[in-house]
C-alpha atoms as a PDB file:
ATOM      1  CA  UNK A   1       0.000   0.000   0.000  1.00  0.00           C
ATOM      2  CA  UNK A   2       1.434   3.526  -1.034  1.00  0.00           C
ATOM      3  CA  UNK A   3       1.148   5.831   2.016  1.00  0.00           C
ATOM      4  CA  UNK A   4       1.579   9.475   2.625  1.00  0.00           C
ATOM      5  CA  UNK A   5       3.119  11.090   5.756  1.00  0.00           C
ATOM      6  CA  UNK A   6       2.278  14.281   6.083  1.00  0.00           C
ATOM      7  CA  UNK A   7       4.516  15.310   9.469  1.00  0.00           C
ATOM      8  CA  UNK A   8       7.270  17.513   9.677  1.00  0.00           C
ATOM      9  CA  UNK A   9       9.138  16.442  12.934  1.00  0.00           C
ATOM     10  CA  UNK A  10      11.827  14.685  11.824  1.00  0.00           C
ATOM     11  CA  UNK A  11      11.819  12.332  15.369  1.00  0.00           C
ATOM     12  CA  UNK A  12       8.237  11.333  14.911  1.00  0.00           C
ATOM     13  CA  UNK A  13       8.358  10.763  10.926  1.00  0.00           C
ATOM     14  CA  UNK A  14      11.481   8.615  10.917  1.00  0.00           C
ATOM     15  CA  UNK A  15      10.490   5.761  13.633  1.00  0.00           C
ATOM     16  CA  UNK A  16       6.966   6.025  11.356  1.00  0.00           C
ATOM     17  CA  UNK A  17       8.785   5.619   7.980  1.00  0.00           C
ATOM     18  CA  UNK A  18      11.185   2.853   8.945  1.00  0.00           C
ATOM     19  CA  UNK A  19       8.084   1.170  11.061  1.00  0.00           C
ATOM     20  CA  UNK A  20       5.527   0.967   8.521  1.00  0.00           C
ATOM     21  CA  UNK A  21       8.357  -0.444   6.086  1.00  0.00           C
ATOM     22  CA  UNK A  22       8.882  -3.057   7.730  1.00  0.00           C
ATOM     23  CA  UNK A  23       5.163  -3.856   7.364  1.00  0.00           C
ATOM     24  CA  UNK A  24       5.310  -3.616   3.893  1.00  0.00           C
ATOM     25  CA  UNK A  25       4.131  -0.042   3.300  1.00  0.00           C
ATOM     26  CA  UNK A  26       5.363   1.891   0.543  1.00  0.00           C
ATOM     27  CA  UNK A  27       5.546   5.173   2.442  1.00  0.00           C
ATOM     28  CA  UNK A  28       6.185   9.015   0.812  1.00  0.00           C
ATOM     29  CA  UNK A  29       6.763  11.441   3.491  1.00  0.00           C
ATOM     30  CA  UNK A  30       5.861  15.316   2.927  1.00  0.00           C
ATOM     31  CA  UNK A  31       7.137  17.461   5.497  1.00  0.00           C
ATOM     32  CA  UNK A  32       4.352  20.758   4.817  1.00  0.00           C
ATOM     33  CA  UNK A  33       0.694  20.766   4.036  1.00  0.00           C
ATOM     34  CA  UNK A  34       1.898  22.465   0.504  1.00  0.00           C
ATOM     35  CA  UNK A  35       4.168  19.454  -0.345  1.00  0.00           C
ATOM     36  CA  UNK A  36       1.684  16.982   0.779  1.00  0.00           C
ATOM     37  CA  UNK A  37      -0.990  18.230  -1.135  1.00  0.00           C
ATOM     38  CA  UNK A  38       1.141  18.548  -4.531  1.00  0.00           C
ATOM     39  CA  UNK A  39       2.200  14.709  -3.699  1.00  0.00           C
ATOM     40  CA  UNK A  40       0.347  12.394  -6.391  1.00  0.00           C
ATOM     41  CA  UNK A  41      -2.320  10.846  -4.579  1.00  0.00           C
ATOM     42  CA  UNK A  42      -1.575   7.542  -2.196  1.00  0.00           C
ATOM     43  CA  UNK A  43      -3.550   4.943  -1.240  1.00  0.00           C
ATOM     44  CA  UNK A  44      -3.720   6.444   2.303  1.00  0.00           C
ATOM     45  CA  UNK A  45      -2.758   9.755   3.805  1.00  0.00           C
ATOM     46  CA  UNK A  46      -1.707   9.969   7.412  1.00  0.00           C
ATOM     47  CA  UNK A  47      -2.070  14.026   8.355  1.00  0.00           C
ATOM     48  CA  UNK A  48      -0.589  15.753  11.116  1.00  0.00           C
ATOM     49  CA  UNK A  49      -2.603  18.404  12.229  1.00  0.00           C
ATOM     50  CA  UNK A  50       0.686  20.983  13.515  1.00  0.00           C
ATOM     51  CA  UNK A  51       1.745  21.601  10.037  1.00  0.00           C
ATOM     52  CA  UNK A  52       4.455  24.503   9.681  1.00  0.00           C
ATOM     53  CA  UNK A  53       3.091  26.283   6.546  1.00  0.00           C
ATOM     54  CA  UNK A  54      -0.621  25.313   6.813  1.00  0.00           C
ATOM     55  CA  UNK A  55      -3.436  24.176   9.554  1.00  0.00           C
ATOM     56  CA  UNK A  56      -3.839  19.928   8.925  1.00  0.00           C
ATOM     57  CA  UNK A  57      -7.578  20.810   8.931  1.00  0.00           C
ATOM     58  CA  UNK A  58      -6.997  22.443   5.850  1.00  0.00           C
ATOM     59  CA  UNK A  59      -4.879  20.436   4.705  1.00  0.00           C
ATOM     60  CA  UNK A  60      -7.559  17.852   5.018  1.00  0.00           C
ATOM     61  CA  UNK A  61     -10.282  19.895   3.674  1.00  0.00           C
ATOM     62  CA  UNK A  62      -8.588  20.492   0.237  1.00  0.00           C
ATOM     63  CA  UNK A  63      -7.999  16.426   0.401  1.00  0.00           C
ATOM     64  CA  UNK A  64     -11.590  15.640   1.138  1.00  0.00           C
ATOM     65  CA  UNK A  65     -12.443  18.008  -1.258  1.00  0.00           C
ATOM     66  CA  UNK A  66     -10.736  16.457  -4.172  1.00  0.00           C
ATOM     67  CA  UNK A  67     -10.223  12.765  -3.598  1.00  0.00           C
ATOM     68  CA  UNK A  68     -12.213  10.076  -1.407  1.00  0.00           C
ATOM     69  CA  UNK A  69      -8.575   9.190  -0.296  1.00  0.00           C
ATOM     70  CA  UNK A  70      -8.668   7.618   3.302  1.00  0.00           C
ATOM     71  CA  UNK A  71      -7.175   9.956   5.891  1.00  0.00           C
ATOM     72  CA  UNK A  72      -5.975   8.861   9.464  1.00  0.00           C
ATOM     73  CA  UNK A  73      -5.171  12.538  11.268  1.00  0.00           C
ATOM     74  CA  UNK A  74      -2.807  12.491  13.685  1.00  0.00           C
ATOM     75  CA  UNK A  75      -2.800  14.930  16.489  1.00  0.00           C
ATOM     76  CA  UNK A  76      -1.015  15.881  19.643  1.00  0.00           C
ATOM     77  CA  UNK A  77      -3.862  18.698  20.136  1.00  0.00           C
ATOM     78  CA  UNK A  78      -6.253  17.670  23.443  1.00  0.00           C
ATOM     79  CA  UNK A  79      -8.894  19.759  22.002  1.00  0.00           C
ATOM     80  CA  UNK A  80     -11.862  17.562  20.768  1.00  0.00           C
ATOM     81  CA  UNK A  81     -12.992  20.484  18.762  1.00  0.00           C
ATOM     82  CA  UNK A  82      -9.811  19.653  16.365  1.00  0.00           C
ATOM     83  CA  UNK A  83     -10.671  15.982  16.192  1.00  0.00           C
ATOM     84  CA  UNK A  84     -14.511  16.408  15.435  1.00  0.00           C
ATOM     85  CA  UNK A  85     -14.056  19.551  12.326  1.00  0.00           C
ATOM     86  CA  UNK A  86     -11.471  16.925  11.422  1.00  0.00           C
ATOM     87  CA  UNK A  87     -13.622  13.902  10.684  1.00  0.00           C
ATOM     88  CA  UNK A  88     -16.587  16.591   9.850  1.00  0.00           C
ATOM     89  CA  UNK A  89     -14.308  17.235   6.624  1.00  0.00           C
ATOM     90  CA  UNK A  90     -14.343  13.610   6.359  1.00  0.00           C
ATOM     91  CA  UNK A  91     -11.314  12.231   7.966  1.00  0.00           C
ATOM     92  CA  UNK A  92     -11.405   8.417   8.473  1.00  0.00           C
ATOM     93  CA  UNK A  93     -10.088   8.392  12.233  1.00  0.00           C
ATOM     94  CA  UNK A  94      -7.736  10.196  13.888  1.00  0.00           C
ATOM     95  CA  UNK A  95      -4.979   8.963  16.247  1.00  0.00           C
ATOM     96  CA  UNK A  96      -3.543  10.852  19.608  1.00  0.00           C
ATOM     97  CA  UNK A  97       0.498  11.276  19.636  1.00  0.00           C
ATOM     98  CA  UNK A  98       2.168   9.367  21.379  1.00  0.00           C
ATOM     99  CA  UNK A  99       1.530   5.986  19.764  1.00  0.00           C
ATOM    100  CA  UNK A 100       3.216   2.764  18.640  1.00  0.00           C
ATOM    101  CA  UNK A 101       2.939   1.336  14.989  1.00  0.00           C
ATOM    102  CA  UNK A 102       1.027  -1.555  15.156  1.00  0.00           C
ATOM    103  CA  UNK A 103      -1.414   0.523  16.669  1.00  0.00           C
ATOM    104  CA  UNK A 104      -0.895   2.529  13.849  1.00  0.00           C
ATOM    105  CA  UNK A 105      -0.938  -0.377  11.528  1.00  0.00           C
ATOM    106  CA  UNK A 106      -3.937  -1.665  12.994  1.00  0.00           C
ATOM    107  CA  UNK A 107      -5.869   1.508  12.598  1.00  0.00           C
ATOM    108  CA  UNK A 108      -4.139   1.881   8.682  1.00  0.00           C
ATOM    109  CA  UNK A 109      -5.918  -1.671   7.807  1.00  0.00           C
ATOM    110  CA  UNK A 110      -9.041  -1.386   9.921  1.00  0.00           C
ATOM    111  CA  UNK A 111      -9.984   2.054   7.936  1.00  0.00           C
ATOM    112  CA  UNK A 112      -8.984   0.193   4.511  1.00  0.00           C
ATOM    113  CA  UNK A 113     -11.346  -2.415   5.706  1.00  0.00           C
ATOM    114  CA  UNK A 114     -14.180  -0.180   6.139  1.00  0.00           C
ATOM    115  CA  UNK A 115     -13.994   2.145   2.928  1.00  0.00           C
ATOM    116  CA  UNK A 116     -13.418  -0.867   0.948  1.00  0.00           C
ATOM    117  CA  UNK A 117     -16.807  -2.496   2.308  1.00  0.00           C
ATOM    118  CA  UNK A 118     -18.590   1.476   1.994  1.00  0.00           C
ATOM    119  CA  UNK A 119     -17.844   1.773  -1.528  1.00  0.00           C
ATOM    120  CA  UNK A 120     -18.976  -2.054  -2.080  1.00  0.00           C
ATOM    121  CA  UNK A 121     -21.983  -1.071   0.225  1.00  0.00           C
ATOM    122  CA  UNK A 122     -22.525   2.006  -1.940  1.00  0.00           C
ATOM    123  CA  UNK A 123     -22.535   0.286  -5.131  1.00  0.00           C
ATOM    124  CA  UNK A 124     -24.742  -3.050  -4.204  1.00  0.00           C
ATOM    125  CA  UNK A 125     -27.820  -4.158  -3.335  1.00  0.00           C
ATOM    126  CA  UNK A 126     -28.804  -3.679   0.301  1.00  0.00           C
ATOM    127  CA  UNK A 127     -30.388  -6.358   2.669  1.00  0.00           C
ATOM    128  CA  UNK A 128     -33.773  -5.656   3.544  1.00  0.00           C
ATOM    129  CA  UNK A 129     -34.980  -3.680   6.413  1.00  0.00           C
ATOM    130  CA  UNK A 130     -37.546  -4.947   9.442  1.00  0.00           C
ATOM    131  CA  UNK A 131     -40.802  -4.085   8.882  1.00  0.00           C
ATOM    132  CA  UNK A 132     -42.138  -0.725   9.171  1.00  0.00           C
ATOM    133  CA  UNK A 133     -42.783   0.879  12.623  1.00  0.00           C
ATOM    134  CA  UNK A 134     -44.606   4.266  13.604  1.00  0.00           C
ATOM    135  CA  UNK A 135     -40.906   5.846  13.995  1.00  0.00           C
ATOM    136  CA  UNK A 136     -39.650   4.351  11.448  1.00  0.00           C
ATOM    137  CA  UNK A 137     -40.990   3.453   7.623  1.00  0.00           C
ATOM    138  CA  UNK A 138     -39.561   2.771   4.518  1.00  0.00           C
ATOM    139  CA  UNK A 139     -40.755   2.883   1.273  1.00  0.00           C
ATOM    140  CA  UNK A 140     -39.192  -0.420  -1.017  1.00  0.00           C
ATOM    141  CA  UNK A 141     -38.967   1.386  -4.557  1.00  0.00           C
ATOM    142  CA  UNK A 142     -36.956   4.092  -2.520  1.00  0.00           C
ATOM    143  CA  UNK A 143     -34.592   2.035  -0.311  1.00  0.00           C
ATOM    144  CA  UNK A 144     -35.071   5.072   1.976  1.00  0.00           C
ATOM    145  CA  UNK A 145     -36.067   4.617   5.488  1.00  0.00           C
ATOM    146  CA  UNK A 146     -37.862   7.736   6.979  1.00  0.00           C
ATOM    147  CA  UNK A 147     -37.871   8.949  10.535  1.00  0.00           C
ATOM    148  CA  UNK A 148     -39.660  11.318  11.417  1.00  0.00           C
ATOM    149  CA  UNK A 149     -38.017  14.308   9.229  1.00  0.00           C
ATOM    150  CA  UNK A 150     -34.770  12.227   8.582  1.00  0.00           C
ATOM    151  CA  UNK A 151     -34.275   9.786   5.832  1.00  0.00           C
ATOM    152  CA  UNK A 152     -31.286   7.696   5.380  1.00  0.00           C
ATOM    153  CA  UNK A 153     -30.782   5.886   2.176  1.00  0.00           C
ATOM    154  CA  UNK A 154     -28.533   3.042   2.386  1.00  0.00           C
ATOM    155  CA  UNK A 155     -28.542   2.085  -1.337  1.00  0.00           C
ATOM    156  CA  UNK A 156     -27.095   5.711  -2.425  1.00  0.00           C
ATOM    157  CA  UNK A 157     -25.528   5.951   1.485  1.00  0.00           C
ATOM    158  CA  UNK A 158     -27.281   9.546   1.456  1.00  0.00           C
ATOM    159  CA  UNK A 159     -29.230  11.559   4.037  1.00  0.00           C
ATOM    160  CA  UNK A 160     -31.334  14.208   4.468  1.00  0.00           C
ATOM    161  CA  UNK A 161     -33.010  16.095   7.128  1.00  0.00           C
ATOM    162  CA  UNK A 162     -36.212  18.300   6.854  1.00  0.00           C
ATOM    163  CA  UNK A 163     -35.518  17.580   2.866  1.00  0.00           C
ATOM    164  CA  UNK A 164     -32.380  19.268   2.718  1.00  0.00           C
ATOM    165  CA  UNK A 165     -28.949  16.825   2.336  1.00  0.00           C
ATOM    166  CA  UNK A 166     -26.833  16.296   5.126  1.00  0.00           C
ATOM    167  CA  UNK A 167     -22.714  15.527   4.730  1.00  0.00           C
ATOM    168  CA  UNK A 168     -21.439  12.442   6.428  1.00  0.00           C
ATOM    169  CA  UNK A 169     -18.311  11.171   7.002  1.00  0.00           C
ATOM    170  CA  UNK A 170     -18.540   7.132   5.844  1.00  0.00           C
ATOM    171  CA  UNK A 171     -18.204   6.317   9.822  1.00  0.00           C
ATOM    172  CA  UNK A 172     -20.921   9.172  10.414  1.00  0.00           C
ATOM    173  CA  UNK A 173     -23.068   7.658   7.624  1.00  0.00           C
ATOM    174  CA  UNK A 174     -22.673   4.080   9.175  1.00  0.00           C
ATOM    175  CA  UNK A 175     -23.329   4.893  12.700  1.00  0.00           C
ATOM    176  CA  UNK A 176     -26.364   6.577  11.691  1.00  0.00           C
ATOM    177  CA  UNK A 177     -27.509   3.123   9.978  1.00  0.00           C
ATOM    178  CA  UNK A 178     -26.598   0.787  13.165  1.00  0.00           C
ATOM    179  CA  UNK A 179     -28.729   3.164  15.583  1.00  0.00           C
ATOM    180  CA  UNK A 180     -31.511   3.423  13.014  1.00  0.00           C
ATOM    181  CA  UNK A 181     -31.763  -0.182  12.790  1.00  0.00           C
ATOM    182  CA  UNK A 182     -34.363   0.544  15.813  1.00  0.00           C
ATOM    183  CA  UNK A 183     -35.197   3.579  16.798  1.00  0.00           C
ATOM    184  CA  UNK A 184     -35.414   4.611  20.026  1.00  0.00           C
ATOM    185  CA  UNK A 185     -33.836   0.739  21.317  1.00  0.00           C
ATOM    186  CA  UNK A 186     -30.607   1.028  23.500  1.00  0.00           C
ATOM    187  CA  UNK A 187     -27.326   0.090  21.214  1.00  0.00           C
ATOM    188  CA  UNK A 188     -24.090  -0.935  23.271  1.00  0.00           C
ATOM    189  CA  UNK A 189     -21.066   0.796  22.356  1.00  0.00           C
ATOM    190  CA  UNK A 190     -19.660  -2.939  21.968  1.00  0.00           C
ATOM    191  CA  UNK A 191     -22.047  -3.334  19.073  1.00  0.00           C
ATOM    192  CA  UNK A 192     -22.003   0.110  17.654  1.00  0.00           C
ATOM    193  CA  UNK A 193     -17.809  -0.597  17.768  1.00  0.00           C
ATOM    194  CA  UNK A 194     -17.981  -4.150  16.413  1.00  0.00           C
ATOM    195  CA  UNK A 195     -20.548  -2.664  13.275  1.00  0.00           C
ATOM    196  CA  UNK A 196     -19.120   0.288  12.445  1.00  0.00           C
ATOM    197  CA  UNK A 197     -15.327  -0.051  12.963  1.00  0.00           C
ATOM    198  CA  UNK A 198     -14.745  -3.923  13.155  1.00  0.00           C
ATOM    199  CA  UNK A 199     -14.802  -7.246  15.875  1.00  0.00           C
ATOM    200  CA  UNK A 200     -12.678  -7.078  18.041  1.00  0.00           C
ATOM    201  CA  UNK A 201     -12.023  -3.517  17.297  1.00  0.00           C
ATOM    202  CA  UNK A 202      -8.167  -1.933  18.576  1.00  0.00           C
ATOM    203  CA  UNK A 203      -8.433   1.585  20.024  1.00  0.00           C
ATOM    204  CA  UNK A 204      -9.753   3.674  22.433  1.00  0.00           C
ATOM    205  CA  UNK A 205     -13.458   3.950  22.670  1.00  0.00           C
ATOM    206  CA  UNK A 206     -12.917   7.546  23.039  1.00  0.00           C
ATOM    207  CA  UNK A 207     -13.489   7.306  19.318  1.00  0.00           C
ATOM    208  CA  UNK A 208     -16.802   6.646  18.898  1.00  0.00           C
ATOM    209  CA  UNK A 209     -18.063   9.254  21.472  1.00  0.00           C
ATOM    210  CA  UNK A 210     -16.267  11.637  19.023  1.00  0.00           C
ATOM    211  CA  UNK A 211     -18.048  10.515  16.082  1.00  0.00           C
ATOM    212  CA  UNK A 212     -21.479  10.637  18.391  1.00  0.00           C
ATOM    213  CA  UNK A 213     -20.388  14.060  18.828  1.00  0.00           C
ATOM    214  CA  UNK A 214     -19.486  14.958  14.891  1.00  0.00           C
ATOM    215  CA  UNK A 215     -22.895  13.078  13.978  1.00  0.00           C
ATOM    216  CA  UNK A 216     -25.506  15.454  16.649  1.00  0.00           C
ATOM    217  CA  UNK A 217     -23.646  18.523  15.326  1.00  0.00           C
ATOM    218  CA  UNK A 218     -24.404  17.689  11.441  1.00  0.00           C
ATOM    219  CA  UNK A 219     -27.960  16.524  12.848  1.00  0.00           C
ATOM    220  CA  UNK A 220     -28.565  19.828  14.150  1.00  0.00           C
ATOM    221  CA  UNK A 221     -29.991  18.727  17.423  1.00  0.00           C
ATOM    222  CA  UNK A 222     -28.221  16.711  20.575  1.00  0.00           C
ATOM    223  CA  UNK A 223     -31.666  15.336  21.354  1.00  0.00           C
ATOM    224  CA  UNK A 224     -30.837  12.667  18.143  1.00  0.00           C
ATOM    225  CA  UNK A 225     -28.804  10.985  19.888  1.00  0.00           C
ATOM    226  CA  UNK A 226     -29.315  10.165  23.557  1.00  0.00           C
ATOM    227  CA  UNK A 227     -26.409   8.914  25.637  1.00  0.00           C
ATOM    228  CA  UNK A 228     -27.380   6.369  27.598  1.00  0.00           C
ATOM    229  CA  UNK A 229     -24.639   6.072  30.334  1.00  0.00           C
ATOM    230  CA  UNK A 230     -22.685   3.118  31.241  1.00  0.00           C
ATOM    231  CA  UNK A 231     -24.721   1.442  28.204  1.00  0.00           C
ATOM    232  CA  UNK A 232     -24.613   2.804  24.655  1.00  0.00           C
ATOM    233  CA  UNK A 233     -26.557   5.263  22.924  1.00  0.00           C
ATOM    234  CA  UNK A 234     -30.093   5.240  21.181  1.00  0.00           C
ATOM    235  CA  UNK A 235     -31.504   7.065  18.167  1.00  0.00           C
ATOM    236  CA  UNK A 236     -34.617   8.991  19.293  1.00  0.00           C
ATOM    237  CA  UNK A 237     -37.183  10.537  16.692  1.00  0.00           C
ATOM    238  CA  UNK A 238     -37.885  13.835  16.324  1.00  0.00           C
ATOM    239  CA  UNK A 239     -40.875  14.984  15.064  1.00  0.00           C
ATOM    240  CA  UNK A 240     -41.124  17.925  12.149  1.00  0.00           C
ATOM    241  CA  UNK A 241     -41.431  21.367  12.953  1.00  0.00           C
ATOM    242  CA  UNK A 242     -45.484  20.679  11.922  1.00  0.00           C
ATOM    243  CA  UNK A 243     -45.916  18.241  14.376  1.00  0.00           C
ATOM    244  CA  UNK A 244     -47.039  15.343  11.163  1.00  0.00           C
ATOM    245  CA  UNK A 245     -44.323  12.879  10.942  1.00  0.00           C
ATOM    246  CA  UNK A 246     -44.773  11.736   7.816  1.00  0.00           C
END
């Protein structure tokens, strides 16, 4: 896999370089945003957010913009603002300095995992769904399930909300789908972790509470998504601003 390291400290880049070589990783390092985005594109950008010449959020905006490239951020910042614009603008995950490379690693091939089964996902047929519910109601010519004002369509992995589109991230997108596979029922983080990112998944769970977090923002209400502590979190409806959910 051809990989591009966006980091300009030379004493994190070059343990980085030499460790994901020995896993087999064909890896280009840029040492400014500027370089990294004139690179020719990889088959997986890792982004450090403290760039010298340029913010990594841009950096990754101009990506996202451009290319459905997976991108890993990595960030010393402890500011969860950071991390959430960052996979907003449709970073894959993100990664907290300091860390070792098979966690790394494990993160590079989970992430390849995932966007290769999204753009299968976005290109086949889709299972059915259960069968309709007062919350929650699909119509089969549409592949769209409707609830309340939102509508999630797994076929064309699209969403809107009050009829106007909303902008996932593909970890946004599927999150969505696992806690609208019953609305308003408890999901364990365990299960949203094992369906979104993967069995047995390696990494702090910190994760998905940032992706919870990303996900209310775009829905433009907290009351989406309630957080069920100790436990998981559950998708609750909302109804439209006419009070008909229909």
């Amino acid at each position: 896999m051809r990989v591009l390291l966006i980091e300009d400290d030379d004493r994190v880049a070059g343990p980085l370089v030499e460790g994901l070589s020995r896993f087999g990783f064909a890896v280009e390092r840029a040492r400014t945003g500027a370089e990294g985005l004139a690179a020719s594109e990889p088959e997986m950008v890792l982004l450090d957010l403290g760039l010298p010449d340029m913010d990594g959020i841009d950096v990754c905006r101009d990506l996202r913009g451009r290319s459905d490239v997976p991108i890993i951020m990595i960030t010393a910042r402890d500011d969860e603002v950071d991390r959430v614009l960052g996979l907003e603008l449709g970073a894959d995950d993100y990664l907290s300095k300091p860390f070792g490379v098979r966690e790394l690693v494990a993160r590079i091939r989970a992430v390849t995992r995932r966007t290769h089964r999204s753009g299968l996902a976005a290109g086949g047929a889709q299972p059915g769904f259960p069968g309709s519910t007062d919350g929650s109601r699909r119509s089969a010519s549409s592949q769209a399930q409707r609830i309340g004002p939102l509508v999630i369509d797994r076929r064309t992995r699209k969403v809107h909300l009050h009829h106007a589109p909303v902008a996932l991230a593909p970890k946004e997108f599927d999150l969505l789908v696992c806690l609208a596979e019953d609305p308003g029922a408890v999901c364990s983080r365990k299960k949203i972790l094992d369906s979104v990112w993967e069995a047995n998944y390696f990494g702090p769970t910190k994760t998905l509470d940032v992706h919870v977090a990303a996900l209310r923002r775009k829905l433009g209400d907290s009351a989406w998504i309630e957080n069920i502590r100790g436990i998981g979190f559950r998708l609750v409806p909302q109804a439209r601003p006419d009070g008909v959910d229909r």
